[in-house]
Protein backbone atom coordinates (compact mmCIF):
# COMPACT_ATOMS: atom_id res chain seq x y z
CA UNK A 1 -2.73 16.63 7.85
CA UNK A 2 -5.27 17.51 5.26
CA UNK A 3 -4.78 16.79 1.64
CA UNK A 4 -6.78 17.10 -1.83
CA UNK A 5 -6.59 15.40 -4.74
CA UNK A 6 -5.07 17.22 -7.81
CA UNK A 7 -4.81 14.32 -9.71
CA UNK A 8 -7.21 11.52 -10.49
CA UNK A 9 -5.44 7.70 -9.17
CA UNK A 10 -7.49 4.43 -10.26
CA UNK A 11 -6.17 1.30 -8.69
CA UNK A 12 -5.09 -1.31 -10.36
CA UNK A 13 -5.56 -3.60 -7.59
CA UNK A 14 -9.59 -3.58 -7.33
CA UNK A 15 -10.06 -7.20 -5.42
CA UNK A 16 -7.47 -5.82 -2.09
CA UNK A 17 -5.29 -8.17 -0.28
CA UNK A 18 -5.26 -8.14 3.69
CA UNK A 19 -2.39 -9.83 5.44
CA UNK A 20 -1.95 -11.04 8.85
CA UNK A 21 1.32 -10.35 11.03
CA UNK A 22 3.12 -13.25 10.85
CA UNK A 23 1.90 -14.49 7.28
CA UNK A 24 4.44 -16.12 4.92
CA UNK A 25 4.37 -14.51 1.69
CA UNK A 26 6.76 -15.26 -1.32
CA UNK A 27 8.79 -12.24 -2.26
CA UNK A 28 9.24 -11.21 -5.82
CA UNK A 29 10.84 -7.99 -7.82
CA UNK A 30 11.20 -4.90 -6.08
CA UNK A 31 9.25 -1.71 -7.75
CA UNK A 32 11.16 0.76 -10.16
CA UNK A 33 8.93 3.24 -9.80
CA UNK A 34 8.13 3.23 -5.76
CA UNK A 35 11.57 2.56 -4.05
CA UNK A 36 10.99 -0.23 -1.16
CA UNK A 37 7.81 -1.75 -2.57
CA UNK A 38 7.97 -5.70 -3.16
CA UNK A 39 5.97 -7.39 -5.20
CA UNK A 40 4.55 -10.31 -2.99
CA UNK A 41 2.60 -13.82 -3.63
CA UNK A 42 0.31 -15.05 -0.53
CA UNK A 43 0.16 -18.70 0.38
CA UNK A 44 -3.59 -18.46 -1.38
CA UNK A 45 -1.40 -17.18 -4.61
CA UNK A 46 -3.21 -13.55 -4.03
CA UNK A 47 -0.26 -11.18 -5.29
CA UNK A 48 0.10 -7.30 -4.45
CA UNK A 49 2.48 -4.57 -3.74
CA UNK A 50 3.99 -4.25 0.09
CA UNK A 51 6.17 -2.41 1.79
CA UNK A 52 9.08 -3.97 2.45
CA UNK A 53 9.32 -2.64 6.02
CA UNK A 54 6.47 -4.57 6.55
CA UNK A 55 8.18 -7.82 5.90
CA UNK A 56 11.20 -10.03 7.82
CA UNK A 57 13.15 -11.68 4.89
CA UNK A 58 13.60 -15.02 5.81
CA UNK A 59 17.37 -15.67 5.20
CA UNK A 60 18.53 -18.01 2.29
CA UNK A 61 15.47 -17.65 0.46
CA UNK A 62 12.48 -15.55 -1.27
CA UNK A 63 10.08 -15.89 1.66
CA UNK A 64 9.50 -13.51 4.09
CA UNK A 65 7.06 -12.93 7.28
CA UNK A 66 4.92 -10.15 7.25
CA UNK A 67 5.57 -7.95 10.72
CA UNK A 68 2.16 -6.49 10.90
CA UNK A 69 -0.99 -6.36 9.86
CA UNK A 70 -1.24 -5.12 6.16
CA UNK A 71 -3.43 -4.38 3.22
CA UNK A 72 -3.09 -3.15 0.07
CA UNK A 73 -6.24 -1.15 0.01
CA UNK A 74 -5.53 1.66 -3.43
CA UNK A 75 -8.37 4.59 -2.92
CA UNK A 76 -10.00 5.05 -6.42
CA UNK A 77 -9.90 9.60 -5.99
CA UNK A 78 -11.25 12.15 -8.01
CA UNK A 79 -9.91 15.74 -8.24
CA UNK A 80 -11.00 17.55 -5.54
CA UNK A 81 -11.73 15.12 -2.86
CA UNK A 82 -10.26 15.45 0.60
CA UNK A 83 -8.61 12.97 2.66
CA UNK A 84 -7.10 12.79 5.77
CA UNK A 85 -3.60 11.48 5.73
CA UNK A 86 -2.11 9.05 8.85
CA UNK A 87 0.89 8.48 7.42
CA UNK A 88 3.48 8.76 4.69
CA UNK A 89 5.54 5.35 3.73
CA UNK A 90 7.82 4.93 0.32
CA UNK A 91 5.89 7.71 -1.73
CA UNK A 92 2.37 6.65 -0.88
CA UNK A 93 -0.03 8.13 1.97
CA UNK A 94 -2.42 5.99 4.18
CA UNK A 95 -5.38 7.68 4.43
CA UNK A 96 -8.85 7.89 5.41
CA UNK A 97 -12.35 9.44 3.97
CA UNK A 98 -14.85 11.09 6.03
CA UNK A 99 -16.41 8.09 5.57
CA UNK A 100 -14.16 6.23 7.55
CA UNK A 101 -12.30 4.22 5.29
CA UNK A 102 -8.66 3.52 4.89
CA UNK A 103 -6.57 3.59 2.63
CA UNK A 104 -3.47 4.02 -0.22
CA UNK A 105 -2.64 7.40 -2.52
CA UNK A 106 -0.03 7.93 -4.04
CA UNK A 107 1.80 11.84 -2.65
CA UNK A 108 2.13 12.92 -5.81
CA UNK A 109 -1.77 12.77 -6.44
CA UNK A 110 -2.54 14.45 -4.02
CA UNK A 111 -1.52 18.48 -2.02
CA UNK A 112 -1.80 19.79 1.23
CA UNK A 113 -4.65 21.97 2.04
């Protein structure tokens, strides 16, 4: 699917975290404003927003195991840029430039073409 932006996003994430599957990470408050997004500390004490469905809680404590592969790449748009979108998860799209990159937008920035 084919999307523009209608609405300018600016990360506030610029230095992106990129997590291994199988990576401990210390869970912290979940998001009020994107349902099932944790806020997460990595053992080098880098800190971002994850999906949740990303991670295996480790029972009894505030630790948890990332499943995949995962980063927490935000696209910086502009109005009227087009991106290609691979898939929607917890109100945010992944998806990719014609220059090949990857990446985070929130829906709500964003229509279909």
């Amino acid at each position: 699917m084919e999307v523009v932006v209608t609405e300018r996003h600016v990360s506030e994430y610029p230095n992106p975290l990129y997590l291994k599957r199988g990576d401990k990470v210390a869970l912290g408050v979940m998001d009020d404003e994107f349902p099932n997004w944790v806020f997460i500390t990595s053992d080098a004490g880098e800190q971002a927003w994850a999906p949740i469905q990303y991670i295996e809680n480790v029972e009894g404590s505030a630790t948890g195991i990332m499943l995949q592969d995962y980063d927490n790449l935000e696209f910086n748009t502009v109005i009227g840029e087009k991106l290609s979108v691979l898939f929607e998860l917890n109100s945010w799209y992944r998806v990719s430039r014609s220059t090949d990159e990857i990446g985070w937008v929130p829906v709500h920035t964003v229509k279909r073409t």
